[in-house]
C-alpha atoms as a PDB file:
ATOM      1  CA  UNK A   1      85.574 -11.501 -58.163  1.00  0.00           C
ATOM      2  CA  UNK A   2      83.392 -11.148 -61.348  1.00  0.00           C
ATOM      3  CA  UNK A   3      80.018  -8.512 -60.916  1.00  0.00           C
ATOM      4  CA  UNK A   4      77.067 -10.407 -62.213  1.00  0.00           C
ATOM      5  CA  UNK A   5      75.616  -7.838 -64.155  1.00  0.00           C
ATOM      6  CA  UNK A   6      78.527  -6.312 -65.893  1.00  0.00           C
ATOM      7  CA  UNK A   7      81.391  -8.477 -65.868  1.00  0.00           C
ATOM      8  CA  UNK A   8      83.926  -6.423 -64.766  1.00  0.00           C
ATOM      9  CA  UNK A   9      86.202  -7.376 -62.231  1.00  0.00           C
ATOM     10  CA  UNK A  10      85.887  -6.107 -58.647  1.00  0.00           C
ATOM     11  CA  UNK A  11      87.174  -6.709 -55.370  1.00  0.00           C
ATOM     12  CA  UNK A  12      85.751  -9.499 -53.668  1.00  0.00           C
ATOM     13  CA  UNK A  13      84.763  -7.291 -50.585  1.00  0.00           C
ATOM     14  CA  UNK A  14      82.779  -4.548 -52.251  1.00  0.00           C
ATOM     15  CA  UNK A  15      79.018  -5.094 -51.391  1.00  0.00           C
ATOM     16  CA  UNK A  16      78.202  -3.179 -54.765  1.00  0.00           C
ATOM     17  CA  UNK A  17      79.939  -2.831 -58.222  1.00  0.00           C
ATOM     18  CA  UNK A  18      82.050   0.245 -58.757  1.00  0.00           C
ATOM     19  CA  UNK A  19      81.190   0.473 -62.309  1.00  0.00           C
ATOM     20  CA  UNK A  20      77.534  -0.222 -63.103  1.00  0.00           C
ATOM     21  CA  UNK A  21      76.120  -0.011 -59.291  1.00  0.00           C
ATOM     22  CA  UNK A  22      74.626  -3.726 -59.502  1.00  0.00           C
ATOM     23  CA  UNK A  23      74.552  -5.205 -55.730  1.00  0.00           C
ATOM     24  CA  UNK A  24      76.617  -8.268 -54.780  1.00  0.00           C
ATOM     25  CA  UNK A  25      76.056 -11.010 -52.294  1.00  0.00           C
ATOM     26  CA  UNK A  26      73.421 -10.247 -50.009  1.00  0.00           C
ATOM     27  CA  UNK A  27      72.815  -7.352 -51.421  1.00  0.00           C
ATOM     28  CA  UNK A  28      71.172  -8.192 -54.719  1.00  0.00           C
ATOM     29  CA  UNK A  29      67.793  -7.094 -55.401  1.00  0.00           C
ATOM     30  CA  UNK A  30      65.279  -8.845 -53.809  1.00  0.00           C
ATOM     31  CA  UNK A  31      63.104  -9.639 -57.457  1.00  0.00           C
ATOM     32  CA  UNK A  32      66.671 -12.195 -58.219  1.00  0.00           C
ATOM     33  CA  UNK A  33      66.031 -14.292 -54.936  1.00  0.00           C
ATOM     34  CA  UNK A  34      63.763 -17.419 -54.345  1.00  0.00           C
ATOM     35  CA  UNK A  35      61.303 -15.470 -52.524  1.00  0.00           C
ATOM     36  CA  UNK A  36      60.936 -12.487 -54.778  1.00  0.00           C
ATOM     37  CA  UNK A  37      60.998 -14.859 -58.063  1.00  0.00           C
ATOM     38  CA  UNK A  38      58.084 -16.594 -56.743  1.00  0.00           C
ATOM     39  CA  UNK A  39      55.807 -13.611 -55.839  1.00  0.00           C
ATOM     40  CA  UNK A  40      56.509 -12.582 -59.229  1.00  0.00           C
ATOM     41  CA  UNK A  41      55.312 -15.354 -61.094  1.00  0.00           C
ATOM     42  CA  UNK A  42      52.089 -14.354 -59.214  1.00  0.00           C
ATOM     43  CA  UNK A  43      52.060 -10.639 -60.674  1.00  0.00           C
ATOM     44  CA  UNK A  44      53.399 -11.488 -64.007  1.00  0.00           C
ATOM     45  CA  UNK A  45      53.160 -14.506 -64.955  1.00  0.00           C
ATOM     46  CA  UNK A  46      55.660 -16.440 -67.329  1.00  0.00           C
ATOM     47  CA  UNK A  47      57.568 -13.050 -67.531  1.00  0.00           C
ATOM     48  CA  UNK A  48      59.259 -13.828 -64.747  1.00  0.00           C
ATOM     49  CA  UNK A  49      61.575 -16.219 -66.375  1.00  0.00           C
ATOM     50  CA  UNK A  50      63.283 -13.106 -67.386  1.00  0.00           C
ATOM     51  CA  UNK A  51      64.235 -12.690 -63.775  1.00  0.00           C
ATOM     52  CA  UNK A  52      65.176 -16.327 -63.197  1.00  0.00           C
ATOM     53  CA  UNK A  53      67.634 -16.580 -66.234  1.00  0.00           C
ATOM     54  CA  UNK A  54      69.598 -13.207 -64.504  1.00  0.00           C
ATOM     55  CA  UNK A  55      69.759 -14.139 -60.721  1.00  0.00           C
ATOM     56  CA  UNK A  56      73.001 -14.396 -59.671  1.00  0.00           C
ATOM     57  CA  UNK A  57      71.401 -16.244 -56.654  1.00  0.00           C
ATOM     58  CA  UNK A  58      70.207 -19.277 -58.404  1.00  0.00           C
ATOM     59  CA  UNK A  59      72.036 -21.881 -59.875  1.00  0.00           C
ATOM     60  CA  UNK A  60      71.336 -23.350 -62.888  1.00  0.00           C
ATOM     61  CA  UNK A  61      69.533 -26.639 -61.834  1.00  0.00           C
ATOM     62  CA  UNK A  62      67.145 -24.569 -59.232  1.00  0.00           C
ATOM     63  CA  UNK A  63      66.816 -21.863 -63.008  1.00  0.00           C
ATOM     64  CA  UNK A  64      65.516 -25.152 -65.208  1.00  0.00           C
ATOM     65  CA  UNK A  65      63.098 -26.131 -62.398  1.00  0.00           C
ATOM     66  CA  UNK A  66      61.570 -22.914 -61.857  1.00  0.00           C
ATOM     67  CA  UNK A  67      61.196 -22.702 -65.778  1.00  0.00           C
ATOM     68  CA  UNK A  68      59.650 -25.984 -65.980  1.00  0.00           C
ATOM     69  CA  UNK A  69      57.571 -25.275 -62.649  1.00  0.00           C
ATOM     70  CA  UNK A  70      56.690 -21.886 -64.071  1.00  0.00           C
ATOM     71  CA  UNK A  71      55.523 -22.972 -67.807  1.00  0.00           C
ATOM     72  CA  UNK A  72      53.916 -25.868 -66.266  1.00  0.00           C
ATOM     73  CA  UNK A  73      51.310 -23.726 -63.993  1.00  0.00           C
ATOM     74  CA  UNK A  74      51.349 -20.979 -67.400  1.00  0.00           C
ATOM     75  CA  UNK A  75      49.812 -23.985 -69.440  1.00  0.00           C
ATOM     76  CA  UNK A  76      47.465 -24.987 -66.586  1.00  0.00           C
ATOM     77  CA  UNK A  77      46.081 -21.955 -65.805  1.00  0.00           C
ATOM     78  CA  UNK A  78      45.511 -21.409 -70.082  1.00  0.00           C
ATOM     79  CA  UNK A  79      44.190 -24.948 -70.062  1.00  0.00           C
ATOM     80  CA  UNK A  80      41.648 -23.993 -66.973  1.00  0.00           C
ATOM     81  CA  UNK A  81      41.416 -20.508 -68.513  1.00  0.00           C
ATOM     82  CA  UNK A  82      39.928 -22.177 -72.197  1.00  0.00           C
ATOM     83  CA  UNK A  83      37.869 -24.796 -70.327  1.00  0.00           C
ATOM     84  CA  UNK A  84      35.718 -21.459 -68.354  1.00  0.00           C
ATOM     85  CA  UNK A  85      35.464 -19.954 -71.717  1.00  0.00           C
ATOM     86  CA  UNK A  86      33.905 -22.873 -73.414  1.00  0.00           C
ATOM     87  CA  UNK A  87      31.447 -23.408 -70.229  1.00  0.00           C
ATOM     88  CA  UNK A  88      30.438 -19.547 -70.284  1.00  0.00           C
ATOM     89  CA  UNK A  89      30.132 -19.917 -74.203  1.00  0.00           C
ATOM     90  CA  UNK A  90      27.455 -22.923 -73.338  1.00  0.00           C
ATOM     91  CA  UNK A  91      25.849 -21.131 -70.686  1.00  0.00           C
ATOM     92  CA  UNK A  92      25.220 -18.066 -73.067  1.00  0.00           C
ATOM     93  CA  UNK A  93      23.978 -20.066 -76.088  1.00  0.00           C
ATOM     94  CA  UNK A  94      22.000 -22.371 -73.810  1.00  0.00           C
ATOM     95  CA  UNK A  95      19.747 -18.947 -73.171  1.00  0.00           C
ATOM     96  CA  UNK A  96      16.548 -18.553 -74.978  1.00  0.00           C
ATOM     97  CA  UNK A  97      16.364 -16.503 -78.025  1.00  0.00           C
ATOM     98  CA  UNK A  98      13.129 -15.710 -78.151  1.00  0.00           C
ATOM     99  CA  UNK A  99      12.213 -13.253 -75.451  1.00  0.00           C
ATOM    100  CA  UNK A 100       9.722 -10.543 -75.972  1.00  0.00           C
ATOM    101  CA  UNK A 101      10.668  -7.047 -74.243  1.00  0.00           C
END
């Protein structure tokens, strides 16, 4: 067996990688499994792609459609992000300028 992190070989059997430490199986960090990838879109954002591209517990059709899933909601929230801007922008030029204090 192959460690996911380094590359070196390693018996099949070994729950962690003698040389760099990196868990295997069940016992990879929980940040490289569905679950954890999905929380962290929620804390930071489109940076998480990071962590989808280096699972080892994803394969590479469930990688492309968390990256398109992922960058899809990025440009919606920006979209919905630009559209409160331009609304507050209104609201605050839609104020009088003339006020006496």
């Amino acid at each position: 067996m192959i460690c996911w992190k380094c590359q070196n070989d390693i018996n099949e059997f070994d729950n962690y990688c003698k040389y760099c430490g990196a868990g295997q199986g069940k016992h990879i960090p929980m940040y490289y499994k569905h679950i954890g990838i999905i929380l962290l879109f929620f804390i930071i954002g489109p940076f998480n792609l990071y962590f989808v591209w280096r699972s080892p517990a994803l394969k590479k059709p469930a990688k492309i459609i968390y990256t398109i899933i992922f960058l899809a909601l990025t440009v919606w929230f920006c979209y919905k992000t630009y559209l409160l801007f331009l609304q507050a922008q209104e609201m605050i030029s839609s104020f009088p300028t003339n006020l006496m204090f």
